[in-house]
PDB file of N, CA and C in Angstrom:
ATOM      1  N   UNK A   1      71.726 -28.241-136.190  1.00  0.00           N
ATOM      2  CA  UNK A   1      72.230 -27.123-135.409  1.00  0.00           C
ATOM      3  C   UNK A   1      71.063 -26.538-134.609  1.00  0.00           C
ATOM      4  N   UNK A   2      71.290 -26.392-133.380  1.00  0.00           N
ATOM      5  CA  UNK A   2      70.279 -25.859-132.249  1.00  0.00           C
ATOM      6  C   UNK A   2      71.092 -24.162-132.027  1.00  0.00           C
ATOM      7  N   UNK A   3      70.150 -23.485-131.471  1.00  0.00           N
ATOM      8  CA  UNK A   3      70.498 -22.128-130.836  1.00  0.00           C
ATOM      9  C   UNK A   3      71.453 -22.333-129.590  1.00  0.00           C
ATOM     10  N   UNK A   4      72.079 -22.018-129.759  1.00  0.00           N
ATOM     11  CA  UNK A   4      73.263 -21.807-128.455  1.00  0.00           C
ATOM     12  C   UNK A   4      73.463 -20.822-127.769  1.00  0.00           C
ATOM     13  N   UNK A   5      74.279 -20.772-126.552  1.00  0.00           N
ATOM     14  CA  UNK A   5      74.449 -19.195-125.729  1.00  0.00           C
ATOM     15  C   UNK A   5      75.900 -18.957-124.822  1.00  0.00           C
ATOM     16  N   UNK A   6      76.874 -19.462-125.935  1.00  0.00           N
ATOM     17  CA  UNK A   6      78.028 -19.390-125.123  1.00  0.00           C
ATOM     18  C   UNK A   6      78.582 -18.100-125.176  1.00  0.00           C
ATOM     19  N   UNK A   7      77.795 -17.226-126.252  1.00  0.00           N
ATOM     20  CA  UNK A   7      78.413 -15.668-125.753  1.00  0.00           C
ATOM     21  C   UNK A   7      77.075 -15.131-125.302  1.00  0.00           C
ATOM     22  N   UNK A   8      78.011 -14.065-124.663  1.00  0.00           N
ATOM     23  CA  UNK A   8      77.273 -12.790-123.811  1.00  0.00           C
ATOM     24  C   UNK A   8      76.884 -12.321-124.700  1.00  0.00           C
ATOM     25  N   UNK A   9      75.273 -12.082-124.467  1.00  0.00           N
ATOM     26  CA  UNK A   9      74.287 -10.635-125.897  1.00  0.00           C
ATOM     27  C   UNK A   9      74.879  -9.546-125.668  1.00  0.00           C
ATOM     28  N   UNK A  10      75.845  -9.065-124.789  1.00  0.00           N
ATOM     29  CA  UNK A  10      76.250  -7.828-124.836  1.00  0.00           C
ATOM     30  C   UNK A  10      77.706  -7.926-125.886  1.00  0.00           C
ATOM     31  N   UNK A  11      78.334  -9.379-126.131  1.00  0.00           N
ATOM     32  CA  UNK A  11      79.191  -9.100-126.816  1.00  0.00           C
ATOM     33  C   UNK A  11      79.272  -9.054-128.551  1.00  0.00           C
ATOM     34  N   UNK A  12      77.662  -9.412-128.626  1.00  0.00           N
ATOM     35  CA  UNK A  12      77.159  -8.944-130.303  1.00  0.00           C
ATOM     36  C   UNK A  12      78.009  -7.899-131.132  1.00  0.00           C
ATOM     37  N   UNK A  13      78.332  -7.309-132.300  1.00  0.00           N
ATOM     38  CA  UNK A  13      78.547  -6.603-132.233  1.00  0.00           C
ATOM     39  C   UNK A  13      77.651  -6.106-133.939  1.00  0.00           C
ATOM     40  N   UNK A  14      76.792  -6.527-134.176  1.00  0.00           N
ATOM     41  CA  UNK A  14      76.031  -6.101-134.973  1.00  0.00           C
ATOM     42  C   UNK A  14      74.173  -6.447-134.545  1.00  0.00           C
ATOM     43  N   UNK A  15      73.043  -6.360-135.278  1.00  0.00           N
ATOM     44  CA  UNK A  15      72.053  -6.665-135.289  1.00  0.00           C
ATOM     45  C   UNK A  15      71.627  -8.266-135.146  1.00  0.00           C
ATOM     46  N   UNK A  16      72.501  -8.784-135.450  1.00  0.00           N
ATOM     47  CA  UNK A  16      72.370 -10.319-136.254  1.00  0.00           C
ATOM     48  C   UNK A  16      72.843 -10.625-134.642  1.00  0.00           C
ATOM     49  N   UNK A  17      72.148 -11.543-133.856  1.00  0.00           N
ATOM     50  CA  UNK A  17      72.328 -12.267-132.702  1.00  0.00           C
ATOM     51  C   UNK A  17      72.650 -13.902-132.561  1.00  0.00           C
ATOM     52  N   UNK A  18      72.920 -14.168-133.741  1.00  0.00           N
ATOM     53  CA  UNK A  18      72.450 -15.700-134.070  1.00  0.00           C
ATOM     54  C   UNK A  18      73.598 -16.848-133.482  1.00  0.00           C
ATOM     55  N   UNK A  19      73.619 -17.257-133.336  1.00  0.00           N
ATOM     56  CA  UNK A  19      74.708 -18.229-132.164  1.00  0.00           C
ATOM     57  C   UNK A  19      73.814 -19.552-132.603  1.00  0.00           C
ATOM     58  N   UNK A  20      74.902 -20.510-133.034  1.00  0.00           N
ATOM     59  CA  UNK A  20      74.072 -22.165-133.365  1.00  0.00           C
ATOM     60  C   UNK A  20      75.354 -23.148-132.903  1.00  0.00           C
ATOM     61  N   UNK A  21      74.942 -24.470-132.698  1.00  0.00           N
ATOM     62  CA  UNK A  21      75.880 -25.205-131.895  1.00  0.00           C
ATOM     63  C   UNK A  21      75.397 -26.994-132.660  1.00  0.00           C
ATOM     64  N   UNK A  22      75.908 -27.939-132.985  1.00  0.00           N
ATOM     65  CA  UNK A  22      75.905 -29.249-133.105  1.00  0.00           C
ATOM     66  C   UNK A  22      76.859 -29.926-132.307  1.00  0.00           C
ATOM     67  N   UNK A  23      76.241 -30.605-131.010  1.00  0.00           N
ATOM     68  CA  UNK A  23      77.029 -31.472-130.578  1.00  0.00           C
ATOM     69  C   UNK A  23      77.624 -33.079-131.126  1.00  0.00           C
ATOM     70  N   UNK A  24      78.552 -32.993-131.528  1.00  0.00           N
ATOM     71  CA  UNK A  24      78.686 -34.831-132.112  1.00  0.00           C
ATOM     72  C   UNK A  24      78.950 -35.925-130.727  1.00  0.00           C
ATOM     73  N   UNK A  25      79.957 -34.949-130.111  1.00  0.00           N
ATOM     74  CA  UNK A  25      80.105 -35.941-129.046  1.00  0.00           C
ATOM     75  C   UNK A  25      79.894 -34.929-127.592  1.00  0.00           C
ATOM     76  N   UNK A  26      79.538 -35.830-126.512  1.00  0.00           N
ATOM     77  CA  UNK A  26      79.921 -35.593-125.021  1.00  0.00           C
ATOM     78  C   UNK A  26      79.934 -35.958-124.244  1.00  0.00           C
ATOM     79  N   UNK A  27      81.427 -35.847-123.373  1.00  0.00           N
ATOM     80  CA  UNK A  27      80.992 -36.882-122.441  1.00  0.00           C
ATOM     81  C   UNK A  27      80.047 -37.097-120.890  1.00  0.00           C
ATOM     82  N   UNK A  28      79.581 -37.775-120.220  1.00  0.00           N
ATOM     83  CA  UNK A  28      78.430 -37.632-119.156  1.00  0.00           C
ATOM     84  C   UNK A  28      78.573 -36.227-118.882  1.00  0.00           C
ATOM     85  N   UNK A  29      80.032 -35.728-118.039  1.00  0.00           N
ATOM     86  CA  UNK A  29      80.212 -34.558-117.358  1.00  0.00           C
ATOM     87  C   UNK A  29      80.529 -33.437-118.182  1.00  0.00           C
ATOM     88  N   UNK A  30      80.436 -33.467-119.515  1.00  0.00           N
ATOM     89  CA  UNK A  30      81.004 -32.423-120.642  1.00  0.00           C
ATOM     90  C   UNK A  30      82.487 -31.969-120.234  1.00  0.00           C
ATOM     91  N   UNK A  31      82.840 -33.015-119.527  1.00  0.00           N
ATOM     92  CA  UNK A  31      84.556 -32.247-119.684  1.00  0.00           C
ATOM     93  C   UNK A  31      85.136 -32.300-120.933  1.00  0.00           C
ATOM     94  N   UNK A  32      84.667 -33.243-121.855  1.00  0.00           N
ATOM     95  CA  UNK A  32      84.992 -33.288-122.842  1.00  0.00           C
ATOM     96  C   UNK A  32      83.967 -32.969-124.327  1.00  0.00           C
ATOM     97  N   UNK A  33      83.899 -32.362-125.288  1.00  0.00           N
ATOM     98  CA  UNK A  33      82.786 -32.244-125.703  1.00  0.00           C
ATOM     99  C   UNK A  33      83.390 -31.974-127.446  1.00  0.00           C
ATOM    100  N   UNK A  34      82.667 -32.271-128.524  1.00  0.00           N
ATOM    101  CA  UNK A  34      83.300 -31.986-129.673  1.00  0.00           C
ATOM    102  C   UNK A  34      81.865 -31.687-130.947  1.00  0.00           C
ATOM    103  N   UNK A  35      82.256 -30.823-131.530  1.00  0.00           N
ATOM    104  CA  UNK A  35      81.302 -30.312-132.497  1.00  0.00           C
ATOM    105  C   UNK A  35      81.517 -29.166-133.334  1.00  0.00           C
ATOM    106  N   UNK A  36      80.227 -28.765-134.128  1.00  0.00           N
ATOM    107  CA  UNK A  36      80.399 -27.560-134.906  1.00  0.00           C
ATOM    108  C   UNK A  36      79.642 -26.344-133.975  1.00  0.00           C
ATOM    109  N   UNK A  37      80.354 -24.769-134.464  1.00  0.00           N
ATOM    110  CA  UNK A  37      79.599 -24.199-133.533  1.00  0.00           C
ATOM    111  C   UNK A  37      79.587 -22.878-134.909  1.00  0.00           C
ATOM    112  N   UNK A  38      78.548 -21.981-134.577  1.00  0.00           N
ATOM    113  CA  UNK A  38      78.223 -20.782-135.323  1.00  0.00           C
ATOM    114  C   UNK A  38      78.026 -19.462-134.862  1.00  0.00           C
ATOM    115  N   UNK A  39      78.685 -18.813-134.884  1.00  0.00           N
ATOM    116  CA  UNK A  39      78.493 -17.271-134.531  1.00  0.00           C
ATOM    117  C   UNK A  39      77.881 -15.601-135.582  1.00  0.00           C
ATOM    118  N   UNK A  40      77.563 -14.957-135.276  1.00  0.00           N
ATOM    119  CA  UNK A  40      77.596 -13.784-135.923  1.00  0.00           C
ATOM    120  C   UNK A  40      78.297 -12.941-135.266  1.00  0.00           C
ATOM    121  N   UNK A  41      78.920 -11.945-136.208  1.00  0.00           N
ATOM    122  CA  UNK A  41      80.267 -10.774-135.329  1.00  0.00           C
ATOM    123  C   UNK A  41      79.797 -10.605-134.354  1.00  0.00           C
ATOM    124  N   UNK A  42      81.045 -10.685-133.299  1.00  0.00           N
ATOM    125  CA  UNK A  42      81.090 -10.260-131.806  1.00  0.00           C
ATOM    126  C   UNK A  42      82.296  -9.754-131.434  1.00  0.00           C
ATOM    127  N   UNK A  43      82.527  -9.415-129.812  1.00  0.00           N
ATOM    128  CA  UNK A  43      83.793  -9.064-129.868  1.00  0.00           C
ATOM    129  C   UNK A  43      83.661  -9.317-127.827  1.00  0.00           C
ATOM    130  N   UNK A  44      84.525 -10.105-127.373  1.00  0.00           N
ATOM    131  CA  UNK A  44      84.661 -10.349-126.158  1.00  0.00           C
ATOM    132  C   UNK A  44      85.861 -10.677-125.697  1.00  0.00           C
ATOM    133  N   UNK A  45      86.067  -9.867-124.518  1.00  0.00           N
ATOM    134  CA  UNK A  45      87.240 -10.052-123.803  1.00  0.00           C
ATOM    135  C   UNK A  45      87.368 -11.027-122.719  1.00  0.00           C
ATOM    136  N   UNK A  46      87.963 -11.886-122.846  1.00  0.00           N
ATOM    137  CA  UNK A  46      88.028 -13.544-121.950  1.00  0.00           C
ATOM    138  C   UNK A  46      89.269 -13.046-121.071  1.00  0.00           C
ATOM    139  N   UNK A  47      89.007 -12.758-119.322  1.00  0.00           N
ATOM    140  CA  UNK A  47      89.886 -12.823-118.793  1.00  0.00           C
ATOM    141  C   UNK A  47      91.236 -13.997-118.348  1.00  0.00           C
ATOM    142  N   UNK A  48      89.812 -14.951-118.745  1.00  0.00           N
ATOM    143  CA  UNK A  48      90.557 -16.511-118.814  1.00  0.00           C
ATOM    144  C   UNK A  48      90.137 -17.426-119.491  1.00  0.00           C
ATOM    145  N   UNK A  49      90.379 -17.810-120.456  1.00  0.00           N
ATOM    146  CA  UNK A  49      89.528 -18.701-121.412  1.00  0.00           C
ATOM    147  C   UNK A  49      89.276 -20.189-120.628  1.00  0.00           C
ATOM    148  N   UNK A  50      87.977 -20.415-120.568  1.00  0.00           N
ATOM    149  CA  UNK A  50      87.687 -21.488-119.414  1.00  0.00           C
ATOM    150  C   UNK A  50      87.917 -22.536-119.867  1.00  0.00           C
ATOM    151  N   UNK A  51      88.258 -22.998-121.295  1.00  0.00           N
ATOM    152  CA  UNK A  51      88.755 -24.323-121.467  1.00  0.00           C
ATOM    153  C   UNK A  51      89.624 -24.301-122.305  1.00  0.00           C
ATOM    154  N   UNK A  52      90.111 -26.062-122.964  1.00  0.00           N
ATOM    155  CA  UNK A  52      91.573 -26.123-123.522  1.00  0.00           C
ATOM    156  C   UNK A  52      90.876 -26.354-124.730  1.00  0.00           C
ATOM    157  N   UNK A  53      90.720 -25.648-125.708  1.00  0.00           N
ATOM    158  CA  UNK A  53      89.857 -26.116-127.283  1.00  0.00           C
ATOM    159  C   UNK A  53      90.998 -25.792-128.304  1.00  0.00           C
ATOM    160  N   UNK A  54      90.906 -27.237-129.184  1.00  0.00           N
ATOM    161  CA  UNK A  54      91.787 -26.842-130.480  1.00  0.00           C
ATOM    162  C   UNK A  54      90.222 -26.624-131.588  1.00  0.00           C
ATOM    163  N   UNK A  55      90.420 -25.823-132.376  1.00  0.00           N
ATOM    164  CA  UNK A  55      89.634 -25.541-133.664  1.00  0.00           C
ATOM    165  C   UNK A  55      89.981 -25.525-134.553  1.00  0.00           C
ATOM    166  N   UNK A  56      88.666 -25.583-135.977  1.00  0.00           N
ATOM    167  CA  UNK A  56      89.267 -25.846-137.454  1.00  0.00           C
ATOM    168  C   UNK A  56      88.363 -24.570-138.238  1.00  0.00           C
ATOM    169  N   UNK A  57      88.850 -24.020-138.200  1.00  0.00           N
ATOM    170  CA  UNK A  57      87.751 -22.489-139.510  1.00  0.00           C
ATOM    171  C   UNK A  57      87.174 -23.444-140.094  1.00  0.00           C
ATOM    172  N   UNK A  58      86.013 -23.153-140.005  1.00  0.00           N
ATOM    173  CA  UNK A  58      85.168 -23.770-141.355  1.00  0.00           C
ATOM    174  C   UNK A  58      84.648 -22.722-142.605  1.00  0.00           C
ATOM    175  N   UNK A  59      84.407 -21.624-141.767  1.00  0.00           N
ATOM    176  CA  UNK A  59      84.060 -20.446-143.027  1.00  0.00           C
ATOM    177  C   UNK A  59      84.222 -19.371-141.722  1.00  0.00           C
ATOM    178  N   UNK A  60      84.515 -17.849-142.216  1.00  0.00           N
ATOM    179  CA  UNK A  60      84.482 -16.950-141.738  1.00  0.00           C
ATOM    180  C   UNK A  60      85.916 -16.570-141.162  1.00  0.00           C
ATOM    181  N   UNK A  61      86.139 -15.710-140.206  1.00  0.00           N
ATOM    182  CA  UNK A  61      87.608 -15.730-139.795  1.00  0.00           C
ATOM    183  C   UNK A  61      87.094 -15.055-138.295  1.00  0.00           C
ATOM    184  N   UNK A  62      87.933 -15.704-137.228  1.00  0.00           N
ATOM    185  CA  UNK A  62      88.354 -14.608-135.854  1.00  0.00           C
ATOM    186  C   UNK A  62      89.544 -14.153-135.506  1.00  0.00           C
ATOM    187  N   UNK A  63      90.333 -13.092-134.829  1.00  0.00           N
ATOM    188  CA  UNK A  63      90.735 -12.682-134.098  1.00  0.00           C
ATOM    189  C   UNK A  63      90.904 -12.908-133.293  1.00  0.00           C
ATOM    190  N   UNK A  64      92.322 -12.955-132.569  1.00  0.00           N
ATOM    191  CA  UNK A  64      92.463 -13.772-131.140  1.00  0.00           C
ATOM    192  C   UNK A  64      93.805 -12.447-131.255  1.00  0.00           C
ATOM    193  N   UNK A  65      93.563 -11.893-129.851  1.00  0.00           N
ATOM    194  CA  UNK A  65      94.335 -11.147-129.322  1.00  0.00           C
ATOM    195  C   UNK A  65      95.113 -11.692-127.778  1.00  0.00           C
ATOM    196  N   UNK A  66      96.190 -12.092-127.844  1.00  0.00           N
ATOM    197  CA  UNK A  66      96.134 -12.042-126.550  1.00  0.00           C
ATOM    198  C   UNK A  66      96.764 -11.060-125.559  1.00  0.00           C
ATOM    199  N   UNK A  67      96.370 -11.086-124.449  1.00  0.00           N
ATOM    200  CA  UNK A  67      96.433  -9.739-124.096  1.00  0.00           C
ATOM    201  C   UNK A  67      97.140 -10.194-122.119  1.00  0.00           C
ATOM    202  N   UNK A  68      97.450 -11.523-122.312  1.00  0.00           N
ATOM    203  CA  UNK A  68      98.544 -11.413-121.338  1.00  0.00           C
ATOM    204  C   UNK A  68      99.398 -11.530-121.148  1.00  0.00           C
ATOM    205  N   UNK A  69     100.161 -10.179-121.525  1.00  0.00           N
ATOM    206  CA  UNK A  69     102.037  -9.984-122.050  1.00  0.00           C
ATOM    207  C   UNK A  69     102.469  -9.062-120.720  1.00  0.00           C
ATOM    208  N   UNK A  70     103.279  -9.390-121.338  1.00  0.00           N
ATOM    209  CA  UNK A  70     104.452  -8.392-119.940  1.00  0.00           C
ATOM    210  C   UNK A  70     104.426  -6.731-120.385  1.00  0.00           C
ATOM    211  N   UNK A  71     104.990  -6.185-119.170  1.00  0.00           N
ATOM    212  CA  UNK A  71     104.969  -4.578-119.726  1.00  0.00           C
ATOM    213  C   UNK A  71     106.164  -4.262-120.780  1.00  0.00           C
ATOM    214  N   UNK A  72     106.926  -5.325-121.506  1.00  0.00           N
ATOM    215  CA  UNK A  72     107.539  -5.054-122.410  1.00  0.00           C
ATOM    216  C   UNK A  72     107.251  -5.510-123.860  1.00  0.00           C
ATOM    217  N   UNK A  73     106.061  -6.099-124.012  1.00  0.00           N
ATOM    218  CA  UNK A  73     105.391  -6.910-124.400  1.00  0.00           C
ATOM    219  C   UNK A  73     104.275  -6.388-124.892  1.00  0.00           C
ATOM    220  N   UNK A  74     104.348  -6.349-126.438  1.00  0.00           N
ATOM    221  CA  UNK A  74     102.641  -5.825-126.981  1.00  0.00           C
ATOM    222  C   UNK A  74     101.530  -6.736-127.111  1.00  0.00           C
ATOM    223  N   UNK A  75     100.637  -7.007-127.202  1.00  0.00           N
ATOM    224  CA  UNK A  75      99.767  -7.913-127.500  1.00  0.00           C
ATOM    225  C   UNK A  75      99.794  -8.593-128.750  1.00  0.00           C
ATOM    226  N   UNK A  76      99.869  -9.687-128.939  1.00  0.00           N
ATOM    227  CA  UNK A  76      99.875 -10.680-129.991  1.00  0.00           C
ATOM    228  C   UNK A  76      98.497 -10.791-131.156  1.00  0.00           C
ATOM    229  N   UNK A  77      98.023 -10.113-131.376  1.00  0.00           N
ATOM    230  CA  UNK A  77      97.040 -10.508-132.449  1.00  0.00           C
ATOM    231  C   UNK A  77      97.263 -11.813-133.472  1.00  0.00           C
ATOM    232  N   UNK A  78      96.609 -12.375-134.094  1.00  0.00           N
ATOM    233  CA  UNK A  78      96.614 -13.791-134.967  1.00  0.00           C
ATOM    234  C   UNK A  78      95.134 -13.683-135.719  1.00  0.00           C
ATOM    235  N   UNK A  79      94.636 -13.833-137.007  1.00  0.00           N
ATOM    236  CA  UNK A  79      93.362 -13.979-137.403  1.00  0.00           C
ATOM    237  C   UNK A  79      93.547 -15.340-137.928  1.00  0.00           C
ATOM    238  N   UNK A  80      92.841 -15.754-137.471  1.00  0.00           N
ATOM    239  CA  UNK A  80      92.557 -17.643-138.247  1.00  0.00           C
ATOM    240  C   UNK A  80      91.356 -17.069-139.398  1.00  0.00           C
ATOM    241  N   UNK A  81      91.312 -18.249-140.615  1.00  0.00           N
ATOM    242  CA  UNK A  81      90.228 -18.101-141.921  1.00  0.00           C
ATOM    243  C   UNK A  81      90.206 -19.816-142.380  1.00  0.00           C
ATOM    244  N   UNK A  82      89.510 -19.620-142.660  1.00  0.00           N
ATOM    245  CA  UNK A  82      88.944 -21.290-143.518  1.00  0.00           C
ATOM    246  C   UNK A  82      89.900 -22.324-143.583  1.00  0.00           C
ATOM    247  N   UNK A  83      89.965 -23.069-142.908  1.00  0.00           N
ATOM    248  CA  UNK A  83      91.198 -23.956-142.960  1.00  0.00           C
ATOM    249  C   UNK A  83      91.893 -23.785-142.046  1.00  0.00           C
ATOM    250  N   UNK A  84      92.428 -22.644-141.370  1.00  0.00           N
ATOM    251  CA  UNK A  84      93.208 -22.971-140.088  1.00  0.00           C
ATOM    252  C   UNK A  84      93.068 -23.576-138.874  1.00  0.00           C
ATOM    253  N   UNK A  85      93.879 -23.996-138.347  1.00  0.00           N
ATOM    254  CA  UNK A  85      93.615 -25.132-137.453  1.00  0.00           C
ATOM    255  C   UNK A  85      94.260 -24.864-136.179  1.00  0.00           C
ATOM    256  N   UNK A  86      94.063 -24.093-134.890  1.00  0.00           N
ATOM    257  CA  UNK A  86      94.657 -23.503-133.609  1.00  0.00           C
ATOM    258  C   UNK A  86      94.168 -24.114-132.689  1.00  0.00           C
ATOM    259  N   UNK A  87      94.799 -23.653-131.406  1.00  0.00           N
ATOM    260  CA  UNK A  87      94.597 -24.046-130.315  1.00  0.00           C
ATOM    261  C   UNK A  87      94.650 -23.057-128.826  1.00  0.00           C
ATOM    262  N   UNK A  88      94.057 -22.828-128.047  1.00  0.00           N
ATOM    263  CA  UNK A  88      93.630 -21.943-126.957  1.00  0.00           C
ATOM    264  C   UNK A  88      93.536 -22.928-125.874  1.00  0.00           C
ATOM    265  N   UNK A  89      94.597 -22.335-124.646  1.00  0.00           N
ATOM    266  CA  UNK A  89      94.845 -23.124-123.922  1.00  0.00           C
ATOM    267  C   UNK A  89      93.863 -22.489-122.534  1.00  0.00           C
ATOM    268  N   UNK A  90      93.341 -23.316-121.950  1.00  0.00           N
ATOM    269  CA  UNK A  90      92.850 -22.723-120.509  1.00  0.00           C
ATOM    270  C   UNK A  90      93.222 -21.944-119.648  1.00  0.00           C
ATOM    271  N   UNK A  91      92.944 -20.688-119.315  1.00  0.00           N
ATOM    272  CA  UNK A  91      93.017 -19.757-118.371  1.00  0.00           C
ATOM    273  C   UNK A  91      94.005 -18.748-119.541  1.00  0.00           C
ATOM    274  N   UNK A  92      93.781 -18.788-120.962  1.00  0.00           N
ATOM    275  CA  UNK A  92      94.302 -17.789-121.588  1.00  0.00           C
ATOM    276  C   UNK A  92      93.984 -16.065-122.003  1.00  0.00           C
ATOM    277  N   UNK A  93      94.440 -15.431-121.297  1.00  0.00           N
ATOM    278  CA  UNK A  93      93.795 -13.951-121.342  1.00  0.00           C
ATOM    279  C   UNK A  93      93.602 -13.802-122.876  1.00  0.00           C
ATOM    280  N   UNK A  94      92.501 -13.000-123.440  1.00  0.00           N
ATOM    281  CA  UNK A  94      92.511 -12.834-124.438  1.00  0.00           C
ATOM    282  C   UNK A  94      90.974 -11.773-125.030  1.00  0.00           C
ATOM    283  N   UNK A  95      91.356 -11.431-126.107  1.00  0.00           N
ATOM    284  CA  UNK A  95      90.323 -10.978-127.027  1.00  0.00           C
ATOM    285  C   UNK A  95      89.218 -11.635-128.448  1.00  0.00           C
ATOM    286  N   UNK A  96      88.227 -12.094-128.302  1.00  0.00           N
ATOM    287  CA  UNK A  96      88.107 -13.096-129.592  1.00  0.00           C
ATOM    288  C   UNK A  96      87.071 -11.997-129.925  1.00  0.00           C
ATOM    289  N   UNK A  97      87.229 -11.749-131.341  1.00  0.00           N
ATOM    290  CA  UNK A  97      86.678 -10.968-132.237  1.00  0.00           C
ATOM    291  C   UNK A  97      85.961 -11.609-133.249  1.00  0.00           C
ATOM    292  N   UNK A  98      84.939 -11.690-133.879  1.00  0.00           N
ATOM    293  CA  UNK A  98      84.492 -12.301-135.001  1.00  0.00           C
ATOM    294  C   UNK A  98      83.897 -10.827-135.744  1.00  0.00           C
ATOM    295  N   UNK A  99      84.176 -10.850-137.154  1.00  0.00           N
ATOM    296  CA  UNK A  99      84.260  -9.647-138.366  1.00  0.00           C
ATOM    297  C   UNK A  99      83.159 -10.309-138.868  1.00  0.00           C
ATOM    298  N   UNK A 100      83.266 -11.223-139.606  1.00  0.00           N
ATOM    299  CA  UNK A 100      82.109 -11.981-139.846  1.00  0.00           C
ATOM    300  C   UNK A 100      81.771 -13.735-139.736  1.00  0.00           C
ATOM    301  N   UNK A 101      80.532 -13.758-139.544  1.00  0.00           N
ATOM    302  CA  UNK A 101      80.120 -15.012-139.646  1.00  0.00           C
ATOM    303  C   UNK A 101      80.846 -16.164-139.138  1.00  0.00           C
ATOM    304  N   UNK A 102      81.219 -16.963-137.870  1.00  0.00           N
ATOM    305  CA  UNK A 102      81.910 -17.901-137.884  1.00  0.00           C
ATOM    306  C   UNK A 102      81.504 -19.182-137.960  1.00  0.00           C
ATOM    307  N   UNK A 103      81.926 -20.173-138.310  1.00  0.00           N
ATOM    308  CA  UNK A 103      81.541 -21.463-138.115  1.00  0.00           C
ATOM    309  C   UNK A 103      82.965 -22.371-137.918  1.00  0.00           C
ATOM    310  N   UNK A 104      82.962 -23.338-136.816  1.00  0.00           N
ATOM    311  CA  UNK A 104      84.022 -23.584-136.841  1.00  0.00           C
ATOM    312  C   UNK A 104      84.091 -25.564-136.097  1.00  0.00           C
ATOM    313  N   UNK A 105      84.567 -26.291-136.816  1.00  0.00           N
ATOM    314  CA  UNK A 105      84.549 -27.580-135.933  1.00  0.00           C
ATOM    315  C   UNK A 105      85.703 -27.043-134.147  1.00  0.00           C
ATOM    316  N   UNK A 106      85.015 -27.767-133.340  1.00  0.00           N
ATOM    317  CA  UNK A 106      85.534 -27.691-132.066  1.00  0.00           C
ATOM    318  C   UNK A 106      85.619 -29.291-131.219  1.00  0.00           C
ATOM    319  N   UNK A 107      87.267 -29.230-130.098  1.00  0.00           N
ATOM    320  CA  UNK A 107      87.152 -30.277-129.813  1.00  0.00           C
ATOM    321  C   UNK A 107      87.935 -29.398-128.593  1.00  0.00           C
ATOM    322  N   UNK A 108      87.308 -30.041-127.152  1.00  0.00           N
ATOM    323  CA  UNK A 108      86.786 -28.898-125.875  1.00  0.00           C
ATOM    324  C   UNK A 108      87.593 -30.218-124.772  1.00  0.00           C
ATOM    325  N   UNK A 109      88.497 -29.703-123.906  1.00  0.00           N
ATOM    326  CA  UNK A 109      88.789 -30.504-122.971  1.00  0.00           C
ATOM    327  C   UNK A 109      88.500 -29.161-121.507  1.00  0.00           C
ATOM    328  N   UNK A 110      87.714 -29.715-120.575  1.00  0.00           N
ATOM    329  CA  UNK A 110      87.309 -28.890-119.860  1.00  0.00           C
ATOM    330  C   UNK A 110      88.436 -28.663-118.422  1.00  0.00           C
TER     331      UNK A 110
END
């Protein structure tokens, strides 16, 4: 695992900054890309989630809010934990929260 920087330092949301990443696979252009990735609590609002990633909890849990509903329409919250297995589709409005610690296998279609 190497240091990574796919979140914003402003979306930290404790002391602990630590972000780690293992690539297994990728392809030339990274449209496609698959691995483990590591976070410490954060909390960021994705106006559009820039790619199509299914994930597997490995330890820790996030929050996924999404937050592009109609005006009759509340926002959907969902927390994934160890073992769950989801999917986030590209250009999905949303909220991803991490409470604590994430680690999670990822498989990324760009």
């Amino acid at each position: 695992m190497v240091p990574s920087d796919f979140t914003p330092v402003n979306a930290f949301t404790s002391d602990d900054q630590t972000e780690i990443n293992h690539t297994y696979f990728s392809t030339e252009d990274e449209s496609i890309l698959t691995g483990v990735w590591e976070s410490a609590p954060c909390r960021e609002v994705i106006d559009s989630y820039p790619v199509h990633e299914m994930m597997t909890i490995i330890s820790g849990s996030v929050t996924l809010t999404h937050t592009g509903c109609t005006e009759t329409e509340s926002a959907k919250s969902q927390t994934f934990t160890a073992g769950d297995t989801f999917f986030v589709a590209k250009g999905t409005p949303c909220i991803w929260e991490i409470t604590e610690t994430l680690r999670k296998f990822y498989f990324i279609a760009a």
